[in-house]
N, C-alpha and C. Protein backbone atom coordinates (compact mmCIF):
# COMPACT_ATOMS: atom_id res chain seq x y z
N UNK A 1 -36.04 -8.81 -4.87
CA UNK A 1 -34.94 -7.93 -5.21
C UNK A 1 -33.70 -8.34 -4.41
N UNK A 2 -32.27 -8.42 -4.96
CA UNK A 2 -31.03 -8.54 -4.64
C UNK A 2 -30.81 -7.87 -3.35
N UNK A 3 -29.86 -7.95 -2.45
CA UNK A 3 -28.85 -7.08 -1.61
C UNK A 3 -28.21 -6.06 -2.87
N UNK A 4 -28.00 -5.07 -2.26
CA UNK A 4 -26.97 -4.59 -2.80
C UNK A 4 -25.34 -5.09 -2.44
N UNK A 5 -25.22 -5.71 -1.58
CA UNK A 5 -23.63 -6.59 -1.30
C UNK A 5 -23.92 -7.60 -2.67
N UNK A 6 -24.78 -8.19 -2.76
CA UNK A 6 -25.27 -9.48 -3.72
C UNK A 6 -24.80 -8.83 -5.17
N UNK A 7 -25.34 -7.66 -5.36
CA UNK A 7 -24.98 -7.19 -6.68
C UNK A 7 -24.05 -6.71 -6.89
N UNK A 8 -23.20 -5.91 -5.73
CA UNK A 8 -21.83 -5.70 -6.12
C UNK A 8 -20.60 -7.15 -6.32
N UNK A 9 -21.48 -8.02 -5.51
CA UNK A 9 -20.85 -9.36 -5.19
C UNK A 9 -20.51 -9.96 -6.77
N UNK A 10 -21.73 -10.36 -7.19
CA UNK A 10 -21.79 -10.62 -8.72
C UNK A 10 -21.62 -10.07 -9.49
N UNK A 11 -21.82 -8.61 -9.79
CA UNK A 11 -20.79 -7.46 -10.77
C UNK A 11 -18.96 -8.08 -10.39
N UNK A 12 -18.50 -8.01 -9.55
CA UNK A 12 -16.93 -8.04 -9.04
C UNK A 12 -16.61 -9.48 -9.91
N UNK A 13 -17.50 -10.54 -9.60
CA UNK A 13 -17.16 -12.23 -9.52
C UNK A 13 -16.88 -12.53 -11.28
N UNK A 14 -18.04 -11.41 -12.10
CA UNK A 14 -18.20 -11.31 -13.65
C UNK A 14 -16.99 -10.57 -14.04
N UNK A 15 -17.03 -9.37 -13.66
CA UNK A 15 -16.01 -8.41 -13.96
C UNK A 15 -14.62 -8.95 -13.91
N UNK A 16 -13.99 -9.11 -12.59
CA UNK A 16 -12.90 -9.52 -12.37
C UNK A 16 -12.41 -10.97 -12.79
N UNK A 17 -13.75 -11.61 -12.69
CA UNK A 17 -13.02 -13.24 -13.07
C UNK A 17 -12.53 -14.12 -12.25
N UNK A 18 -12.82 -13.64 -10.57
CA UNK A 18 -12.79 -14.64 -9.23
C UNK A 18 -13.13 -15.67 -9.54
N UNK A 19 -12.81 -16.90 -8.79
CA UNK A 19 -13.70 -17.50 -8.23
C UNK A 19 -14.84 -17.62 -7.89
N UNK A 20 -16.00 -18.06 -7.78
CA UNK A 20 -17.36 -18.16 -7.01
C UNK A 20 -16.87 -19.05 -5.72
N UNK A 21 -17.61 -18.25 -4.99
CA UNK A 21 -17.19 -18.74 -3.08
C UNK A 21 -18.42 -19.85 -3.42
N UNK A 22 -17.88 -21.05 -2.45
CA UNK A 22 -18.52 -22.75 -2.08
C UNK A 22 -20.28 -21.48 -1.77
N UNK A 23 -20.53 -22.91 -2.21
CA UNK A 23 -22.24 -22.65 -1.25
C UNK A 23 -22.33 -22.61 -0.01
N UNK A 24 -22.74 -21.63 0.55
CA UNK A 24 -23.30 -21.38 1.92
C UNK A 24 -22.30 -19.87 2.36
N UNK A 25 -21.25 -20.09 1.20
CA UNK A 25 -20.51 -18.58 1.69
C UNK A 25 -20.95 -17.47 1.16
N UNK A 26 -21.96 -17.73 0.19
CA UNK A 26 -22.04 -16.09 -0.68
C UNK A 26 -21.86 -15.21 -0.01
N UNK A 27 -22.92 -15.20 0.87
CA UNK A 27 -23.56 -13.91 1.65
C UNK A 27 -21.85 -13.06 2.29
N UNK A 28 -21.25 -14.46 3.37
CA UNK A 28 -19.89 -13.60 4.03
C UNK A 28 -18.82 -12.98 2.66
N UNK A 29 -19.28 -13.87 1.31
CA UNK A 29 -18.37 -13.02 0.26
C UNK A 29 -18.36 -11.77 -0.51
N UNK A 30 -19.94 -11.97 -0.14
CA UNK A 30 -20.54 -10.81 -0.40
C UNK A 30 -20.28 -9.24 0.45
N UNK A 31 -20.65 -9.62 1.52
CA UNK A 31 -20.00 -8.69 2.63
C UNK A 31 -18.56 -8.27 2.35
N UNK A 32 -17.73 -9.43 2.04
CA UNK A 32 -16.22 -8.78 1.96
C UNK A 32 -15.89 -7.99 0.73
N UNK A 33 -16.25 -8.45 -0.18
CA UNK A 33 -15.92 -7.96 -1.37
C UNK A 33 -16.25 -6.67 -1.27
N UNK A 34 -17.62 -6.30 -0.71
CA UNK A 34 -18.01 -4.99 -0.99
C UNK A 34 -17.04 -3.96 0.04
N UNK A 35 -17.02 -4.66 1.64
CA UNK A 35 -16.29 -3.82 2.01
C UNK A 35 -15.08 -3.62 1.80
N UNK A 36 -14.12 -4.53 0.86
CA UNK A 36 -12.96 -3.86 0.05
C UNK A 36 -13.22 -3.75 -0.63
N UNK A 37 -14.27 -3.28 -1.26
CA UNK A 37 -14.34 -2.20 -2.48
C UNK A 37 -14.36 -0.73 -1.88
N UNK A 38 -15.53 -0.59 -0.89
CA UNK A 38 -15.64 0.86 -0.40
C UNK A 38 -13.98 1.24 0.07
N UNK A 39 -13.73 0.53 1.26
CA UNK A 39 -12.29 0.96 1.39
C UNK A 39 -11.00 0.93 0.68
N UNK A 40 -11.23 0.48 -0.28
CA UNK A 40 -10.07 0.94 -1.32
C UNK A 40 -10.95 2.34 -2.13
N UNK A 41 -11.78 2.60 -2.19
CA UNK A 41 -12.34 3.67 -2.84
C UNK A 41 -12.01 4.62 -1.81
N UNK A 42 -12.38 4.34 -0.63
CA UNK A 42 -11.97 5.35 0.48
C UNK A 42 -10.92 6.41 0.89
N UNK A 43 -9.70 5.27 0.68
CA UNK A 43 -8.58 5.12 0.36
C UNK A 43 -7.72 6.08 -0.49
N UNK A 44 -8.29 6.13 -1.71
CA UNK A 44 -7.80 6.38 -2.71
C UNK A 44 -8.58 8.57 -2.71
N UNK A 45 -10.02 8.24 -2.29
CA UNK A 45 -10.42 9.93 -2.19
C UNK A 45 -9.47 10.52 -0.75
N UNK A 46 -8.98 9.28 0.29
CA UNK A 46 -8.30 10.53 0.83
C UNK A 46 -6.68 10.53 0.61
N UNK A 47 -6.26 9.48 -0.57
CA UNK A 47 -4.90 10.13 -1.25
C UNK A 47 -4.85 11.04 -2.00
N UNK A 48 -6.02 11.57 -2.91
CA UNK A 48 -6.01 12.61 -2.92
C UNK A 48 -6.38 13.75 -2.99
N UNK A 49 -7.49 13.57 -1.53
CA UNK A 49 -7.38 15.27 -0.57
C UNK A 49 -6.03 15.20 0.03
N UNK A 50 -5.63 14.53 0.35
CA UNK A 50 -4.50 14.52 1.02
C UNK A 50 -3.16 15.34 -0.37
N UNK A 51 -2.68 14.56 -1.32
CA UNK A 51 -1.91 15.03 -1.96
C UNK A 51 -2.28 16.48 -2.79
N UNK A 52 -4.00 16.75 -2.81
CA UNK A 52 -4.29 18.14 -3.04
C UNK A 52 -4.04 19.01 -2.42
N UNK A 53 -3.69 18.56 -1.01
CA UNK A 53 -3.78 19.99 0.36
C UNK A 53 -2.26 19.60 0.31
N UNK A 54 -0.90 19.14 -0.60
CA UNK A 54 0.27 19.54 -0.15
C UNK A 54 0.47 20.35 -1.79
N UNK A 55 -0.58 20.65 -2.59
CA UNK A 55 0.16 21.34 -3.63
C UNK A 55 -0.02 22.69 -3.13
């Protein structure tokens, strides 16, 4: 069975239409991708709690 970094890795690489990182990088591309995914998701739930708590 996959990582889950691995599968968000390869969902993103299909989806979006990147590049594929050289051999031997998956894994660190894997890692990144996912953690800018969470933190732009992050991101975005506290723009808006944030813009909910000024209405």
């Amino acid at each position: 069975m996959k990582r889950l970094t691995d599968l968000v890795s390869e969902g993103f690489i299909w989806g979006v239409g990147i590049t594929r990182p050289r051999p031997g990088q998956e894994r660190r591309a894997a890692i990144y991708i996912t953690t800018t995914l969470i933190a732009s998701v992050l991101v975005a739930v506290a723009m808006f709690i944030f813009l909910l708590g000024r209405l």
